[in-house]
N, C-alpha and C. Protein backbone atom coordinates (compact mmCIF):
# COMPACT_ATOMS: atom_id res chain seq x y z
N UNK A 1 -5.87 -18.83 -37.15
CA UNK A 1 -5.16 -17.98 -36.20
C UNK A 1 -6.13 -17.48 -35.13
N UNK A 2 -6.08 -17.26 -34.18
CA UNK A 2 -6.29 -17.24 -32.55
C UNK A 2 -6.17 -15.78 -32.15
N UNK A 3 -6.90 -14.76 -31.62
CA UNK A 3 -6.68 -13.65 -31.31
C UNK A 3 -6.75 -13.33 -30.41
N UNK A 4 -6.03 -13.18 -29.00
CA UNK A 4 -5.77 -12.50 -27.83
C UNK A 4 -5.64 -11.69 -27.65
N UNK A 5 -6.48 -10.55 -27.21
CA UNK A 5 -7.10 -9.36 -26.62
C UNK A 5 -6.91 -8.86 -25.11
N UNK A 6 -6.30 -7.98 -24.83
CA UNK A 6 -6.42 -7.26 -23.54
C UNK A 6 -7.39 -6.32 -23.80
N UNK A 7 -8.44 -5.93 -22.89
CA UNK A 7 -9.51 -5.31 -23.76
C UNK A 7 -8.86 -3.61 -23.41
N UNK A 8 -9.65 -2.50 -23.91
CA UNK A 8 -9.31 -1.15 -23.74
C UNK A 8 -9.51 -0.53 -22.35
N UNK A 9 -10.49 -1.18 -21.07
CA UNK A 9 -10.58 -0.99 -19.69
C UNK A 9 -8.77 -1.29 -19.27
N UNK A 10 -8.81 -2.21 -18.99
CA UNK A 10 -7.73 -3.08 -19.04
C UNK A 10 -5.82 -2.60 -19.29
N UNK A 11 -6.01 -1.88 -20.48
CA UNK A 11 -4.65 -1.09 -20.60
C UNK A 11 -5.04 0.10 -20.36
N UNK A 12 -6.27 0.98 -20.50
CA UNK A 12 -5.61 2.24 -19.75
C UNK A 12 -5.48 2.00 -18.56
N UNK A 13 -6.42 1.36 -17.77
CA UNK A 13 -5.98 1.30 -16.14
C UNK A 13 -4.51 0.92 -15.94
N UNK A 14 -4.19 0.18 -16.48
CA UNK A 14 -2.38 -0.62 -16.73
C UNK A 14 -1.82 0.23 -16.79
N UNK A 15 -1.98 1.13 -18.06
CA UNK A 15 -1.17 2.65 -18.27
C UNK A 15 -0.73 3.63 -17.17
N UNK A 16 -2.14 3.73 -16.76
CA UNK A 16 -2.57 5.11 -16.25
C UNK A 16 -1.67 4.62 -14.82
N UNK A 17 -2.10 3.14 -14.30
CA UNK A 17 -1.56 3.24 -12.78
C UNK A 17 -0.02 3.47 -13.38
N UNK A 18 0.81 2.40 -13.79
CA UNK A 18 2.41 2.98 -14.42
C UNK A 18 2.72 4.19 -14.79
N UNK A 19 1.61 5.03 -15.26
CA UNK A 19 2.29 6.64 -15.32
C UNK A 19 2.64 6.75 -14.21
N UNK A 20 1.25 6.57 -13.39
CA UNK A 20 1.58 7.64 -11.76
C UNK A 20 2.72 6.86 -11.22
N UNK A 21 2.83 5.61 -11.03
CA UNK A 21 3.68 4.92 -10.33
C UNK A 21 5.43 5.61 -10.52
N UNK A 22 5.29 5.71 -12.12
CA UNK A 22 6.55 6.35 -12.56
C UNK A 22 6.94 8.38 -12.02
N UNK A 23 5.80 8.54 -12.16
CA UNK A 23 5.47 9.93 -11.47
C UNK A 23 6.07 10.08 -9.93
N UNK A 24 5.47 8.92 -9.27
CA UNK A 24 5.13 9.37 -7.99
C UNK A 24 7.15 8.92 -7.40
N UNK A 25 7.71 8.32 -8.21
CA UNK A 25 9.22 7.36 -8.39
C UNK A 25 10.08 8.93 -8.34
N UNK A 26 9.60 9.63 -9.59
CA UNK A 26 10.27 10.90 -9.88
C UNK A 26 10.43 11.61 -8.72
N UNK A 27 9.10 11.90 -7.94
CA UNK A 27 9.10 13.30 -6.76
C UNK A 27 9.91 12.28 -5.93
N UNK A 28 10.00 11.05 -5.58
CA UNK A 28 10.81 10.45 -4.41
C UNK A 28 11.74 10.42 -4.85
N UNK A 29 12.22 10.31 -5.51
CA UNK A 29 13.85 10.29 -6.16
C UNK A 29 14.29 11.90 -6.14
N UNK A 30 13.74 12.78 -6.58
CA UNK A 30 13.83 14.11 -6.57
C UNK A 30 14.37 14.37 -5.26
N UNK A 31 13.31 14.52 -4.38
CA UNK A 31 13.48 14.53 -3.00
C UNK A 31 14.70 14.31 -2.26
N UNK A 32 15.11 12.79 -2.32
CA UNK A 32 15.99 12.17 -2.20
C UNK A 32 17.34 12.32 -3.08
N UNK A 33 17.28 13.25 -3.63
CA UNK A 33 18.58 13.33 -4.63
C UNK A 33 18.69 15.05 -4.59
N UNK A 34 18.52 15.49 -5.86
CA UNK A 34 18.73 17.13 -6.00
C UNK A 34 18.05 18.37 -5.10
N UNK A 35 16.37 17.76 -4.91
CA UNK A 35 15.98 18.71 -4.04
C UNK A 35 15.95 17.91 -2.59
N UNK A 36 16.84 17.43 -2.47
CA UNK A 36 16.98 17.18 -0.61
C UNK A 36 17.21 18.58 -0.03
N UNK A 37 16.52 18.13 0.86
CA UNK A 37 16.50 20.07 1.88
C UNK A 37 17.90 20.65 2.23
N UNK A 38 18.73 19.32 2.20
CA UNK A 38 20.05 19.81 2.99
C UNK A 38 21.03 20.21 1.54
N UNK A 39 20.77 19.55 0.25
CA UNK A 39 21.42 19.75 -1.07
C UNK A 39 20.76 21.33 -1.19
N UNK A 40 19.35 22.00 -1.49
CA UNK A 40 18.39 23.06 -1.59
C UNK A 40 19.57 24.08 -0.78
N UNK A 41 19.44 23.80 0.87
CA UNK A 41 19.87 24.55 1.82
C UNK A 41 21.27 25.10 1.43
N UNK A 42 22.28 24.09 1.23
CA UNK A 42 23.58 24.38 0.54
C UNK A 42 23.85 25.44 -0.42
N UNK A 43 22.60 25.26 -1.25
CA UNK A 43 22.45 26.09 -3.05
C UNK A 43 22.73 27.50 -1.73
N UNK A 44 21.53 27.49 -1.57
CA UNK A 44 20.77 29.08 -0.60
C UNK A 44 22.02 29.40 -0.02
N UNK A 45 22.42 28.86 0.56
CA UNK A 45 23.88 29.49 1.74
C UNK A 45 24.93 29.83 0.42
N UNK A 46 25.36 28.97 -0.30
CA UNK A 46 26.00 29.47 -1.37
C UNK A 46 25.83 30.87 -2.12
N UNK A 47 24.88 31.20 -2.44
CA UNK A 47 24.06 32.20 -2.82
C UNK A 47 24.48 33.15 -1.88
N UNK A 48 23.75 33.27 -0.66
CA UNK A 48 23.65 34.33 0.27
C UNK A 48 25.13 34.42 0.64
N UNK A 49 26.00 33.54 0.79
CA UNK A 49 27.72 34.07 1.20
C UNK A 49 28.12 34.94 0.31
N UNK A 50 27.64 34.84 -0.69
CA UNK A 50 28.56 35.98 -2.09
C UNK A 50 27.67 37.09 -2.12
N UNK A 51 26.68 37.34 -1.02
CA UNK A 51 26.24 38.64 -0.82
C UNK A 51 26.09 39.22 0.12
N UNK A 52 26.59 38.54 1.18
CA UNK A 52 26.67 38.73 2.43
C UNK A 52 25.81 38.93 3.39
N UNK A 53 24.86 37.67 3.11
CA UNK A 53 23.88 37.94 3.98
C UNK A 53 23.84 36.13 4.58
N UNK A 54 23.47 36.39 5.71
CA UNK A 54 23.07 34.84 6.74
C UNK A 54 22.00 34.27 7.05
N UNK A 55 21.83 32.77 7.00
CA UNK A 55 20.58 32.53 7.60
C UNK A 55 21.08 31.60 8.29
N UNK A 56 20.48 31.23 9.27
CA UNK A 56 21.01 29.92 9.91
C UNK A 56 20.46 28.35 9.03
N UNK A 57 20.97 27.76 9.76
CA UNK A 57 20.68 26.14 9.08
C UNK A 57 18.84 25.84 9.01
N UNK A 58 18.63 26.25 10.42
CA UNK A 58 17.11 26.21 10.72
C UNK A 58 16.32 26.78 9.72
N UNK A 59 16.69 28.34 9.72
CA UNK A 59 16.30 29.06 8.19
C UNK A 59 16.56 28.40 7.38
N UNK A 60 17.47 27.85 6.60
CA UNK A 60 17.88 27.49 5.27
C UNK A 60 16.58 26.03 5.04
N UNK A 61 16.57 25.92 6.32
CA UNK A 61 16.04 23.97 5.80
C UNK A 61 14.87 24.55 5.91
N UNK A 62 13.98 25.48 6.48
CA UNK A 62 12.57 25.68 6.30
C UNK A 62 12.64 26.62 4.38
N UNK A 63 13.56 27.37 4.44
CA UNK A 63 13.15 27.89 2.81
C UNK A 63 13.07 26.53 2.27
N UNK A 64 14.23 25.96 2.01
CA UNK A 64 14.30 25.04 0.95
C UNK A 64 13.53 23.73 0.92
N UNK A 65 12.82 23.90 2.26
CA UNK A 65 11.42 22.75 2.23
C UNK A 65 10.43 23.90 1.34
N UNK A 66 10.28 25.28 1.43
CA UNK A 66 9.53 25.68 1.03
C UNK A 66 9.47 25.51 -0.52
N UNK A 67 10.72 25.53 -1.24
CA UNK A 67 10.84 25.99 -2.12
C UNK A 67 10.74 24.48 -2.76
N UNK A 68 11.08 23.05 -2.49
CA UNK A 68 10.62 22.06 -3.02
C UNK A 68 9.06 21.80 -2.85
N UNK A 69 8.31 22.58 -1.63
CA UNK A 69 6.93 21.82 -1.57
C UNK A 69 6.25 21.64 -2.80
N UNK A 70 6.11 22.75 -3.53
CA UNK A 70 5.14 22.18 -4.93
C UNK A 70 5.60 20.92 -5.58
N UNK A 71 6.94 20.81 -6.15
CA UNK A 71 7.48 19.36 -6.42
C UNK A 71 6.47 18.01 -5.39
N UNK A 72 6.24 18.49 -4.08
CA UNK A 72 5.98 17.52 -3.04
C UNK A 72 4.64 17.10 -3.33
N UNK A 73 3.88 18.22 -3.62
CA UNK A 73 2.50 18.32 -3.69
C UNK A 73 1.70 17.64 -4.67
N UNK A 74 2.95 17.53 -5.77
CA UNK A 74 2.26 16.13 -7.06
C UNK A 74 2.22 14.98 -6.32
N UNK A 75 3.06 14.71 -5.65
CA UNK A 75 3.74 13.38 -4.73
C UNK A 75 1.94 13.04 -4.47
N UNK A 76 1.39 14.00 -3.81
CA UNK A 76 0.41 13.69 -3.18
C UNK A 76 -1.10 13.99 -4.39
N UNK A 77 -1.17 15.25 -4.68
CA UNK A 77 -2.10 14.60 -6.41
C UNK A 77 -1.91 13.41 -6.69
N UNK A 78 -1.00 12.98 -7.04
CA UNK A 78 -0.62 11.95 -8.00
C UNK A 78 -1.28 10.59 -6.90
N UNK A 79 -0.84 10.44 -5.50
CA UNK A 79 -1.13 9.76 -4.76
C UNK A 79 -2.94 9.68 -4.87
N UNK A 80 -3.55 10.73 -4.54
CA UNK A 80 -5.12 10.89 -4.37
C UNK A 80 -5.33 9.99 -5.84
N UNK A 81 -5.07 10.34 -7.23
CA UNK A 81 -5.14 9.66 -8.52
C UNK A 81 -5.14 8.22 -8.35
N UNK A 82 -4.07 7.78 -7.88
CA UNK A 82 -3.71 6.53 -7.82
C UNK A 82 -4.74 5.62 -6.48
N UNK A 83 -5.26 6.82 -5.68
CA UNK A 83 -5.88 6.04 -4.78
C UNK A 83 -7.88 5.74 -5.45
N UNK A 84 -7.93 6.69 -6.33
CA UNK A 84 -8.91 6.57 -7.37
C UNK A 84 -9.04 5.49 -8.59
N UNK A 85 -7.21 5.43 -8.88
CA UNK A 85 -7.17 4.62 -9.73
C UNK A 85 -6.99 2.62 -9.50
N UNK A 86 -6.36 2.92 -7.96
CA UNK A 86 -6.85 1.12 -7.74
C UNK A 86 -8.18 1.07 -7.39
N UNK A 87 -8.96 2.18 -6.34
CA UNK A 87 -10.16 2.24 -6.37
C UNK A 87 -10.93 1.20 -7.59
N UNK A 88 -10.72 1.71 -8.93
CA UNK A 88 -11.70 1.29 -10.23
C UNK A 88 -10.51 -0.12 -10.30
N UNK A 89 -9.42 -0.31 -10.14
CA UNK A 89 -8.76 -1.73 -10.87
C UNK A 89 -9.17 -2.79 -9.70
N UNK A 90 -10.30 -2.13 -8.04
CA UNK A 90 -10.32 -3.34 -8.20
C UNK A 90 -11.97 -3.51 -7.65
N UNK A 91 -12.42 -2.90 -8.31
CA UNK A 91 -14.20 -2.77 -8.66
C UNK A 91 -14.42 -3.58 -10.24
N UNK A 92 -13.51 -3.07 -11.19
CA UNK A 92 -13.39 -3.78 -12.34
C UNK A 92 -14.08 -5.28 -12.18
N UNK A 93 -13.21 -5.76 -11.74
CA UNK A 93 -13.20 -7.66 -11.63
C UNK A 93 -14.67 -8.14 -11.46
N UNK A 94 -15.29 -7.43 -10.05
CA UNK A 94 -16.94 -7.53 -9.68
C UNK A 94 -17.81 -7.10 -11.19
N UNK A 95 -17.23 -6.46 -12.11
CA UNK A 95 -18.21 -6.16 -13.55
C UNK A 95 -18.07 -6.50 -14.56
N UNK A 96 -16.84 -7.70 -14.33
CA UNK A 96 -16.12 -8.37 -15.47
C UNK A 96 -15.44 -8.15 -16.62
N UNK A 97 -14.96 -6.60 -16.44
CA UNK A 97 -13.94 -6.35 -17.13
C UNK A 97 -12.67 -6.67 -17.08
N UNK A 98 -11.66 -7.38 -15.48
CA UNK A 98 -10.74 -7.72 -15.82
C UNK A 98 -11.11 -8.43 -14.23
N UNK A 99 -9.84 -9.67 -14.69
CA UNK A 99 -9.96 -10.78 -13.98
C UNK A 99 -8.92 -10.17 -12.38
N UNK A 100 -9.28 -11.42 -11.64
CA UNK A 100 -8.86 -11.21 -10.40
C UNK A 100 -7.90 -11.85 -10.33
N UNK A 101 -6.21 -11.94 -9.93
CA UNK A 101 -5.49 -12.64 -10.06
C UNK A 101 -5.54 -13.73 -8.59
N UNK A 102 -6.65 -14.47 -8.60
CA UNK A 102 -6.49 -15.77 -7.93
C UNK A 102 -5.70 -17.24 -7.73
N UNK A 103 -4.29 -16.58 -6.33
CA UNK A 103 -3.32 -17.77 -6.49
C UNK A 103 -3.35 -19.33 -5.95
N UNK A 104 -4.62 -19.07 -5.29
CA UNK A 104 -5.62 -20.10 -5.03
C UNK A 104 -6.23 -20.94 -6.30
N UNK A 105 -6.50 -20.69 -7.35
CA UNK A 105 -6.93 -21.34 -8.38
C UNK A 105 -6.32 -23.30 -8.53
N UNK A 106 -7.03 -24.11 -8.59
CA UNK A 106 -6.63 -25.14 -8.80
C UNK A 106 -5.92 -25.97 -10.59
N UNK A 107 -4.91 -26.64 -10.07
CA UNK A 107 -4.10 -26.68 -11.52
C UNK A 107 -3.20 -25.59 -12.24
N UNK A 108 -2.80 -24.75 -10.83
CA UNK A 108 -1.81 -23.77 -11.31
C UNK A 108 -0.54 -24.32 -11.59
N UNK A 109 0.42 -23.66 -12.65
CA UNK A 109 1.91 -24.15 -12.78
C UNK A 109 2.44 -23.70 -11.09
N UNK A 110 3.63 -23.65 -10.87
CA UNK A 110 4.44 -23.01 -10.09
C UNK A 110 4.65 -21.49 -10.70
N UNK A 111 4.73 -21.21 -11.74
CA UNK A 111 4.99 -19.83 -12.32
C UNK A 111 4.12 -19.35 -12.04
N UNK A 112 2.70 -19.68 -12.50
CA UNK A 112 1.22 -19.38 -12.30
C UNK A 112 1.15 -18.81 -10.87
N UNK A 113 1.59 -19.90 -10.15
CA UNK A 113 1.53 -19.04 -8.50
C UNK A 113 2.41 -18.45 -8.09
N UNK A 114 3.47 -18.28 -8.91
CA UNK A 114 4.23 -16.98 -8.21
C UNK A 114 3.94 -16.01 -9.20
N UNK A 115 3.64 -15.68 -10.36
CA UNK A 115 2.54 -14.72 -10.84
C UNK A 115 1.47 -14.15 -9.89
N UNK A 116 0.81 -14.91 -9.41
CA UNK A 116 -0.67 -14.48 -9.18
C UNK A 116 -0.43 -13.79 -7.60
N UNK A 117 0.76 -14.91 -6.83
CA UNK A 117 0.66 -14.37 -5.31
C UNK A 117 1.68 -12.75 -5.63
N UNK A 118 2.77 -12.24 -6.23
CA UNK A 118 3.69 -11.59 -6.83
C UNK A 118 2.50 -10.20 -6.77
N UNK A 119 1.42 -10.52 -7.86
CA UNK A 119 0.28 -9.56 -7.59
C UNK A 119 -0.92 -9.05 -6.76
N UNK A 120 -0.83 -10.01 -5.99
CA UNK A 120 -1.87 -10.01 -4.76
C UNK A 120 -0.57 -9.63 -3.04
N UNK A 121 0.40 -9.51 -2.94
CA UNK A 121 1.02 -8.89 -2.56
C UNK A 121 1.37 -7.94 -2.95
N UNK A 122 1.56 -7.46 -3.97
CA UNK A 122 1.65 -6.11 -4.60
C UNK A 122 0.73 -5.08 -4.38
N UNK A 123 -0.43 -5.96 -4.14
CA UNK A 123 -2.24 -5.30 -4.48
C UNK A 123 -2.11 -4.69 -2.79
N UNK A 124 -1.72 -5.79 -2.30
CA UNK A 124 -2.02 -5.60 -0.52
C UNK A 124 -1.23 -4.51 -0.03
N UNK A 125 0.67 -4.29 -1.09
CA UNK A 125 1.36 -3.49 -0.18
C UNK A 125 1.30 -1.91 -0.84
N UNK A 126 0.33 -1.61 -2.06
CA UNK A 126 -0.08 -0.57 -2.85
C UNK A 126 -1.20 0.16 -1.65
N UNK A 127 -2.01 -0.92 -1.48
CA UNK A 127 -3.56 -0.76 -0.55
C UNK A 127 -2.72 0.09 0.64
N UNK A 128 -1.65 -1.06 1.26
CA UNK A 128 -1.37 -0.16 2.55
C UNK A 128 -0.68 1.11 2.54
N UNK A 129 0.45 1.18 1.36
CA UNK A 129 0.45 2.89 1.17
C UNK A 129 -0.05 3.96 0.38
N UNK A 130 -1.23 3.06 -0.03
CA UNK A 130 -2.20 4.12 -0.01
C UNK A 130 -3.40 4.97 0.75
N UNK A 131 -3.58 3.71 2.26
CA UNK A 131 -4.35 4.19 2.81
C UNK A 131 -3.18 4.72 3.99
N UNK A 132 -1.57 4.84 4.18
CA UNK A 132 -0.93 5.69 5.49
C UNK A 132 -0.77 6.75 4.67
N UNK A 133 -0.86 6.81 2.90
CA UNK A 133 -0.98 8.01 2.52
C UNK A 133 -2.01 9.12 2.59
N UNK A 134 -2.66 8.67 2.88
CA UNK A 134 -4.53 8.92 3.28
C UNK A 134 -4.44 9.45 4.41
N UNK A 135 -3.92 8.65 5.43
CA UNK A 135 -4.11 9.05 6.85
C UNK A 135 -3.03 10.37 7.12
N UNK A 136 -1.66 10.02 6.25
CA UNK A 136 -0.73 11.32 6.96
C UNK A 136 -1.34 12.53 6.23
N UNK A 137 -2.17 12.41 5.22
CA UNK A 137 -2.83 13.95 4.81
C UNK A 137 -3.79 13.89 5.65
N UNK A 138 -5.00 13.67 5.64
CA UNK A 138 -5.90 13.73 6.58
C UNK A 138 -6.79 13.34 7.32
N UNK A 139 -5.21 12.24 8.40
CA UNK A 139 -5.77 12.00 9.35
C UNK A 139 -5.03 12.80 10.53
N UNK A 140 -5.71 11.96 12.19
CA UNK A 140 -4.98 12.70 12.92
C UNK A 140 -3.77 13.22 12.95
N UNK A 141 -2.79 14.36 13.44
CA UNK A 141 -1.48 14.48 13.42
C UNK A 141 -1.11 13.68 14.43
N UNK A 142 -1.46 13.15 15.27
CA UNK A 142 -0.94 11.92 16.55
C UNK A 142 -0.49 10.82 15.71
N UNK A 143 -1.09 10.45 14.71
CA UNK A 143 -0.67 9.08 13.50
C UNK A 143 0.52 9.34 13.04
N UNK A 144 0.29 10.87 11.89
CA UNK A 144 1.40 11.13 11.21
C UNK A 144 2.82 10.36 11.00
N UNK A 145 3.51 10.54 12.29
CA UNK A 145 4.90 10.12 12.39
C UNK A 145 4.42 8.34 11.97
N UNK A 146 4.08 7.53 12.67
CA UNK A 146 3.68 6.51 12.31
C UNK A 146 3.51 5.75 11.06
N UNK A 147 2.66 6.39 10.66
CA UNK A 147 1.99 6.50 9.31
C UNK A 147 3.17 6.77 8.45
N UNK A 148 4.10 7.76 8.24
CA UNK A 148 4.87 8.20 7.37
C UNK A 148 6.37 7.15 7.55
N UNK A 149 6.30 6.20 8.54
CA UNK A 149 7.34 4.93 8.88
C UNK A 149 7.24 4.12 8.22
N UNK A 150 5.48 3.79 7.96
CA UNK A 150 5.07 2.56 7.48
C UNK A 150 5.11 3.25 5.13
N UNK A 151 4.55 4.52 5.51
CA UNK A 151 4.56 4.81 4.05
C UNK A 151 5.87 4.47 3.34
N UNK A 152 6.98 5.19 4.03
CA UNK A 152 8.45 5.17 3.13
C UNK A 152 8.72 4.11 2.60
N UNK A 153 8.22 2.99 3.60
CA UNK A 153 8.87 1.52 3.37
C UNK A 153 8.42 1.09 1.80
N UNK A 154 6.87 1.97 1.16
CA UNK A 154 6.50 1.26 0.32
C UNK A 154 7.63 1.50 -1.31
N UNK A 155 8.38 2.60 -0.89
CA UNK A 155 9.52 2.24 -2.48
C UNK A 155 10.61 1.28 -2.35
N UNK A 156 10.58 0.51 -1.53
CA UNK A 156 11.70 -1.04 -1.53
C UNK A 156 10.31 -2.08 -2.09
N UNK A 157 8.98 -2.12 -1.52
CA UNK A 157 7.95 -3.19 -2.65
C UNK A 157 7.84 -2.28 -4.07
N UNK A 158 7.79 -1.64 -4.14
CA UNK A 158 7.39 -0.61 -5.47
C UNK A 158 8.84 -0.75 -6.34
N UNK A 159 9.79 -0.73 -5.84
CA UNK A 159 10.89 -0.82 -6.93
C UNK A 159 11.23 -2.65 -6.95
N UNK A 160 10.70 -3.15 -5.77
CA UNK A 160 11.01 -4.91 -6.50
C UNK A 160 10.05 -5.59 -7.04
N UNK A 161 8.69 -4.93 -6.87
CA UNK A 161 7.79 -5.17 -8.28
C UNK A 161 8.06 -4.65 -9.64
N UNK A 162 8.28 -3.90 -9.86
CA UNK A 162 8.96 -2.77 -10.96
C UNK A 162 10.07 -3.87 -11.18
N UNK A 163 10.88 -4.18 -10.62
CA UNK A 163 12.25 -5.17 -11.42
C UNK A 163 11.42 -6.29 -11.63
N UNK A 164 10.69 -7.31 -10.88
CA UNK A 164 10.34 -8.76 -10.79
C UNK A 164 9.24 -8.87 -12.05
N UNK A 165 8.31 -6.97 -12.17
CA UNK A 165 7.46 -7.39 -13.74
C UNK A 165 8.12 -7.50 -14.79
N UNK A 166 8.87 -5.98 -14.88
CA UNK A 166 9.84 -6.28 -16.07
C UNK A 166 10.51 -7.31 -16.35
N UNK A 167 11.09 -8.19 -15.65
CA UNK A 167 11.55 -9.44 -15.69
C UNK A 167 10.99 -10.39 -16.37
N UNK A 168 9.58 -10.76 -15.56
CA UNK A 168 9.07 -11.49 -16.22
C UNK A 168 8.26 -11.01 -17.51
N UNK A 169 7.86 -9.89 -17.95
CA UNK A 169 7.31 -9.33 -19.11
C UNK A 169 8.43 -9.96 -19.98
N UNK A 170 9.49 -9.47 -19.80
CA UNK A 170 10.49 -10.06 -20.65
C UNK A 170 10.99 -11.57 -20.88
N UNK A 171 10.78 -12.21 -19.89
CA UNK A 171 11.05 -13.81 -20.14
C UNK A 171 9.89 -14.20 -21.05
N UNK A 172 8.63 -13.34 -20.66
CA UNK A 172 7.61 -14.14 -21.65
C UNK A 172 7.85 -13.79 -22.81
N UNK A 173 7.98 -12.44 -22.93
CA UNK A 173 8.17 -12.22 -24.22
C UNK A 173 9.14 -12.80 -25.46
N UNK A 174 10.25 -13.53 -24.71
CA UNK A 174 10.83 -14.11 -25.62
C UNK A 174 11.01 -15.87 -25.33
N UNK A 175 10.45 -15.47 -24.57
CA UNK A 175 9.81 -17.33 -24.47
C UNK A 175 8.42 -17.47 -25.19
N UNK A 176 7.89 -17.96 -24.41
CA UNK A 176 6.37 -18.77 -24.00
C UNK A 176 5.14 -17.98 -25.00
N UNK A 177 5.49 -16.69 -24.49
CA UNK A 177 4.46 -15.25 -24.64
C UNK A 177 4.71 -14.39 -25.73
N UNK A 178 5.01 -14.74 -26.84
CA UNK A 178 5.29 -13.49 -28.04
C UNK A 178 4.76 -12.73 -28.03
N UNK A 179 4.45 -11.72 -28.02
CA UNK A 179 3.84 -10.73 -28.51
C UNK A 179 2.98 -9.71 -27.16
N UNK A 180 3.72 -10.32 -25.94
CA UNK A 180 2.70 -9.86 -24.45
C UNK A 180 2.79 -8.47 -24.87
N UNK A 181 4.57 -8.24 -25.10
CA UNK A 181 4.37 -6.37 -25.14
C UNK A 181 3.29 -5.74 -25.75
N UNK A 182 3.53 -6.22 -27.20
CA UNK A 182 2.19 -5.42 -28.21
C UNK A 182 0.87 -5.72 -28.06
N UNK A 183 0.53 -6.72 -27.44
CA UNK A 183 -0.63 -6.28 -26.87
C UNK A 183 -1.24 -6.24 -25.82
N UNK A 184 -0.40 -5.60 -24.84
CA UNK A 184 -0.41 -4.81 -23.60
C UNK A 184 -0.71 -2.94 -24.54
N UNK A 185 0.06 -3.04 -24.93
CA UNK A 185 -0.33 -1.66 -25.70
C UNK A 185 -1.43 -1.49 -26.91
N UNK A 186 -1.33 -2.39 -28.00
CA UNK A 186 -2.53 -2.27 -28.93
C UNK A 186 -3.68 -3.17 -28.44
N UNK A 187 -3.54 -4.35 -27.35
CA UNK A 187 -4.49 -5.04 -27.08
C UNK A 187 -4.64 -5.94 -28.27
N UNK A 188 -4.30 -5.90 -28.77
CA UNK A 188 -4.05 -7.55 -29.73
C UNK A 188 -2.83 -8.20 -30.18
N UNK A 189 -3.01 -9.77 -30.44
CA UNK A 189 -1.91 -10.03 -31.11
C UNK A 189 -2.30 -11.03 -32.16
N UNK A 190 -2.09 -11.77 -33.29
CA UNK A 190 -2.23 -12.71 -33.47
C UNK A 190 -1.14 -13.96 -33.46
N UNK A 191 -1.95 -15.00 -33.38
CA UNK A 191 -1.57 -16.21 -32.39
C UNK A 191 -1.26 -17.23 -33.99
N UNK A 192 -0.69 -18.12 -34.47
CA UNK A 192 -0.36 -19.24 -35.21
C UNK A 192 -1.19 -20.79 -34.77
């Protein structure tokens, strides 16, 4: 029997980026759902009619930005983390702890290269919102608007990587690949 190893570098970085990824999913969905400024603003006016007091719309949407910012502010922790954490996933490869997914490699299947390019587009469209995330904290405010055009776009790649891994995690797993799940998590499996 044959033992295949993901080593322990390897899955926490795996882990750790999928926490935040799942993290950073939450505050945008949040945002975009319950604490939208204009859902927030609604609560507040609701509130203040049954006591008779007014704010205008202008008021309402600056409280209720106020009152989601901390929610916002992981958005961006979590972002700095993650910009630390591809930082090391892709210094790794240069020290030979984990490989580089090269779709260039000769004698690839067709799967093989839509594996490898799948992740090297992924790598490229992570890189770019992580560095307009960079810039709309602190860079110029002349960028900002810009910057925050090109950022949004990144949860339509972030949620069709998220479907296209799971996908294939799962075809392997009950094809080709027994055992990818368990050792993605324990880092071993044994092989027949």
């Amino acid at each position: 029997m044959k033992q295949t190893k993901y080593s322990k570098v390897y899955r926490i970085i795996h882990w750790t980026i999928a926490i935040a990824f799942f993290l950073l999913l939450l505050t945008i969905f949040l945002r975009l759902t319950w604490l939208n400024k204009f859902n927030v603003a609604a609560i507040i006016q609701d509130y203040l009619s049954s006591t008779d007091q007014v704010l205008s719309q202008e008021q309402l949407i600056v409280l209720a930005k106020k009152i989601r910012q901390p929610m916002w502010d992981w958005h961006i922790y979590i972002g700095y983390v993650l910009v630390a954490l591809f930082s090391i996933r892709l210094i790794l490869p240069t020290l030979g702890q984990m490989k580089f997914q090269n779709p260039f490699t000769r004698n690839l299947t067709i799967k093989e290269k839509f594996q490898k390019w799948t992740y090297l587009i992924f790598y490229v469209c992570v890189l770019i919102s992580l560095v307009t995330g960079v810039i709309i904290e602190l860079g110029p405010k002349e960028t900002k608007k810009s910057m925050e055009e090109i950022h949004v776009l990144g949860i339509y790649y972030l949620l069709a990587f998220i479907g296209i891994h799971l996908a294939g995690v799962l075809m392997a797993e009950f094809t080709n690949q027994k055992g990818i799940v368990s050792r993605i998590i324990s880092g071993t499996k044994i092989e027949k």
